[in-house]
N, C-alpha and C. Protein backbone atom coordinates (compact mmCIF):
# COMPACT_ATOMS: atom_id res chain seq x y z
N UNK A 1 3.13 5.62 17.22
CA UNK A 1 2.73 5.90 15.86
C UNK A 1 3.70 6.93 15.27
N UNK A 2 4.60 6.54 14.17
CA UNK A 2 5.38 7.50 13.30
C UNK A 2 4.53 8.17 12.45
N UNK A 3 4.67 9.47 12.37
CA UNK A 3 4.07 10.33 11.33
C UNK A 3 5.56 10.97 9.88
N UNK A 4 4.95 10.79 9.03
CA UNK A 4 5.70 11.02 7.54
C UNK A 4 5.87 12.61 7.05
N UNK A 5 6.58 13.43 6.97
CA UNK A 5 6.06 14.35 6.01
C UNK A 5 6.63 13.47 4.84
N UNK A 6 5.95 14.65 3.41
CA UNK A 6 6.38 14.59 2.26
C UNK A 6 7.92 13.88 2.10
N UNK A 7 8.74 15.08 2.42
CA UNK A 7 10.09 14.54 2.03
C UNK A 7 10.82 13.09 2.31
N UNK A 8 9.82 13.05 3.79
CA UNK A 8 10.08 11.01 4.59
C UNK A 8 9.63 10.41 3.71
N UNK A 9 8.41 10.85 2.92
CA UNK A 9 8.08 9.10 2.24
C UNK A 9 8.52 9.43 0.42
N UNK A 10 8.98 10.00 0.30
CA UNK A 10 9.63 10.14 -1.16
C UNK A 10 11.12 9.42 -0.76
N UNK A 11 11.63 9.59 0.33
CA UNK A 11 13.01 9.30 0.50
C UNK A 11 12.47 7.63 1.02
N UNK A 12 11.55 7.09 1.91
CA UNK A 12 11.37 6.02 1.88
C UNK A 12 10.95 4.89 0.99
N UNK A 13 10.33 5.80 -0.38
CA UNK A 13 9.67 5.35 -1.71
C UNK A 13 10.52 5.15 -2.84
N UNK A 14 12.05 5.92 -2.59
CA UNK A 14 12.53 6.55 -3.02
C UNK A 14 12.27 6.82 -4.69
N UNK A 15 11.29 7.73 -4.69
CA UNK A 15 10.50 8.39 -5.75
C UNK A 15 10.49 9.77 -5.30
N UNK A 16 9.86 10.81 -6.32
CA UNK A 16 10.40 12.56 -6.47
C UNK A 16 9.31 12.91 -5.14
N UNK A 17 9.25 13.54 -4.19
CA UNK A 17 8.23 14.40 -3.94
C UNK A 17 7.16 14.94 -4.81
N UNK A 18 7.43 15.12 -6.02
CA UNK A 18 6.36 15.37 -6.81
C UNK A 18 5.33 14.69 -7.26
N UNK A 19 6.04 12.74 -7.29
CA UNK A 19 4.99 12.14 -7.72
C UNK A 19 4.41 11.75 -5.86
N UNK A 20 4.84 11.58 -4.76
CA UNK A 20 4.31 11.50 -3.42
C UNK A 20 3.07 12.75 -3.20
N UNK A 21 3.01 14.06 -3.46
CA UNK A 21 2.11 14.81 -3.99
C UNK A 21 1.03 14.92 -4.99
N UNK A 22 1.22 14.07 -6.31
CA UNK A 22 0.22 14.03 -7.18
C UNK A 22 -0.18 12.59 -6.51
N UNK A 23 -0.03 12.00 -5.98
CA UNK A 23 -0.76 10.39 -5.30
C UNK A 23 -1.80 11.04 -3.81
N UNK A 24 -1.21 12.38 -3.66
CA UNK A 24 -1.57 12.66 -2.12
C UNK A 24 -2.68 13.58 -2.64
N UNK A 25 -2.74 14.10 -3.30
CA UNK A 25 -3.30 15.36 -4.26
C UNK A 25 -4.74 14.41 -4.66
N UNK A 26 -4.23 13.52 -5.95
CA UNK A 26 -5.20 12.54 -6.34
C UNK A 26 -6.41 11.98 -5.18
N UNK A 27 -5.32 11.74 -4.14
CA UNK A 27 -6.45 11.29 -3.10
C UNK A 27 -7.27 11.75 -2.25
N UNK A 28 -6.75 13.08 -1.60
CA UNK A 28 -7.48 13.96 -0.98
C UNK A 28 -8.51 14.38 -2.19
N UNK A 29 -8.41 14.78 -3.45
CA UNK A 29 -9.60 14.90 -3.84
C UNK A 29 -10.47 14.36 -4.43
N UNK A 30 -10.29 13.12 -5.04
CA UNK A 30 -11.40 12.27 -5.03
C UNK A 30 -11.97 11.15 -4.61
N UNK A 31 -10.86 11.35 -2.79
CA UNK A 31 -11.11 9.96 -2.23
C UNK A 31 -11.02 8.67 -2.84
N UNK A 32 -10.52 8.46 -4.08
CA UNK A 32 -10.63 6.90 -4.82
C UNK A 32 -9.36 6.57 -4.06
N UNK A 33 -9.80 5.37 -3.28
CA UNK A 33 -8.46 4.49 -2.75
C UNK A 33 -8.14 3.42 -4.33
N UNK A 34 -8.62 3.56 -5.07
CA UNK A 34 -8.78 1.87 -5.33
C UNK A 34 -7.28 2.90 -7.04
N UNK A 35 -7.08 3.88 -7.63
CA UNK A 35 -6.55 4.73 -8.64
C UNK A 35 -5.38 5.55 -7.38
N UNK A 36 -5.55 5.55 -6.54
CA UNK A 36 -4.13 6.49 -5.40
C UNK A 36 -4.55 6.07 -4.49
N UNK A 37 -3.91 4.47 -4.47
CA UNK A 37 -3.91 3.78 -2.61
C UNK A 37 -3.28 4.50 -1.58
N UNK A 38 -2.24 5.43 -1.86
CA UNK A 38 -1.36 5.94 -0.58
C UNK A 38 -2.25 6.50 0.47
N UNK A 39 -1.96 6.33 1.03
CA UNK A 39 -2.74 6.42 2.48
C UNK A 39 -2.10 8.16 2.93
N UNK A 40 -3.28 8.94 3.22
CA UNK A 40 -2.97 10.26 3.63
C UNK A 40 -3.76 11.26 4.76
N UNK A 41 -2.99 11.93 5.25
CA UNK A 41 -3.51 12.46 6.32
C UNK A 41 -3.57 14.14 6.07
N UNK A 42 -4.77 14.65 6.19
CA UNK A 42 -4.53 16.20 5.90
C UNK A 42 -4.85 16.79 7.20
N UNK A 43 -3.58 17.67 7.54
CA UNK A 43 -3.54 17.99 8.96
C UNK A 43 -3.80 19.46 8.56
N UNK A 44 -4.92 20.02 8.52
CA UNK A 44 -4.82 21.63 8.03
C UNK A 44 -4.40 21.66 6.47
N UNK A 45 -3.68 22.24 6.31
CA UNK A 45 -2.82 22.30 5.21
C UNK A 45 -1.66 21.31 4.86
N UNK A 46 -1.11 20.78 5.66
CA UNK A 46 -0.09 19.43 5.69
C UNK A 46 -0.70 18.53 5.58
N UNK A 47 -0.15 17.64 4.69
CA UNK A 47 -0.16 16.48 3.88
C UNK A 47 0.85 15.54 4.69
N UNK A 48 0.51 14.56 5.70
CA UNK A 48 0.73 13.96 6.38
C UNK A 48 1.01 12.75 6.25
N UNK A 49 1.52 11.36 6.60
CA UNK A 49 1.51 9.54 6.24
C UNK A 49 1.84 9.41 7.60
N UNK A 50 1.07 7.81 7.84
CA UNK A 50 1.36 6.98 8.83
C UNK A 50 1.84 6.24 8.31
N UNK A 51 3.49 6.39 9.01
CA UNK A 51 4.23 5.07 8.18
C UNK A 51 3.73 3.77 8.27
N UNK A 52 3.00 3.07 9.30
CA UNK A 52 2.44 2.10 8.97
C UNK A 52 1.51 1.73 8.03
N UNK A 53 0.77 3.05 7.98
CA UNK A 53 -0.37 2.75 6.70
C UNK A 53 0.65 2.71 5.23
N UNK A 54 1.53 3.33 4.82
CA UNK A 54 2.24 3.04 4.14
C UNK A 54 3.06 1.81 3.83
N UNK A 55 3.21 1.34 4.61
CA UNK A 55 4.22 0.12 5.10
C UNK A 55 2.98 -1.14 4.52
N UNK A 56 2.08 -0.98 4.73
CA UNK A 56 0.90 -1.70 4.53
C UNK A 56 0.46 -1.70 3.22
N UNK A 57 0.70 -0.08 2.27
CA UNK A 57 0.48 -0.06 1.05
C UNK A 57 1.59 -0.79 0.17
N UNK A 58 2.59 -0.47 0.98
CA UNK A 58 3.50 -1.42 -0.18
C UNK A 58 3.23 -3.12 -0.03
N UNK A 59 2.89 -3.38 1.44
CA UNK A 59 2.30 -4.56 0.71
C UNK A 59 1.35 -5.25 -0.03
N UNK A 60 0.56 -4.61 0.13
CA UNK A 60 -0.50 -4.52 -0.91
C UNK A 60 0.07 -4.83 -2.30
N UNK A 61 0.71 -3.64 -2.40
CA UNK A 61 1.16 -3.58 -4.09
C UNK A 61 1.83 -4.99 -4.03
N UNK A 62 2.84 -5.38 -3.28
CA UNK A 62 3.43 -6.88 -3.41
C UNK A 62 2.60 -7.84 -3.75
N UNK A 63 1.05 -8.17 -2.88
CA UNK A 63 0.60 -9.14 -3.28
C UNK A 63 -0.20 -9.25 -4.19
N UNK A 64 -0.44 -8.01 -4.66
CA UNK A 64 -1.11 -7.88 -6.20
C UNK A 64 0.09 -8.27 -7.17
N UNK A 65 0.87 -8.05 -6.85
CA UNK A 65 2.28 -8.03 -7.89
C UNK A 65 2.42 -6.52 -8.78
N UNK A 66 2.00 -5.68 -8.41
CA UNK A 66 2.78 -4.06 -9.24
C UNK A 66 3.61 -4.18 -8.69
């Protein structure tokens, strides 16, 4: 199992860290998967990804078509 910080999945998304944070942010606090699918792990204070769960979100988005 690969684990993500921040900077891995902005560079794998390749999108800002800032918006990988307001998706990680969004989700840790109101739990809505369905408005910030990214999949997240809060390890203490670190904001964590399983690249597979990620890997999984982008397909998602594929077969919806976003």
């Amino acid at each position: 199992m690969e684990i993500l910080t921040v900077d891995e999945v902005a560079a794998f998304l390749r999108i800002s860290k800032h918006q990988v944070y307001e998706l990680a942010k969004a989700r840790t606090r109101s739990g809505d998967t369905r408005e910030h699918p990214l999949p997240v792990l809060r390890i203490g204070k670190a904001v964590r990804f399983r690249k597979a769960d990620v890997e999984d979100w982008i397909e998602k988005l594929i077969r919806r078509g976003k």
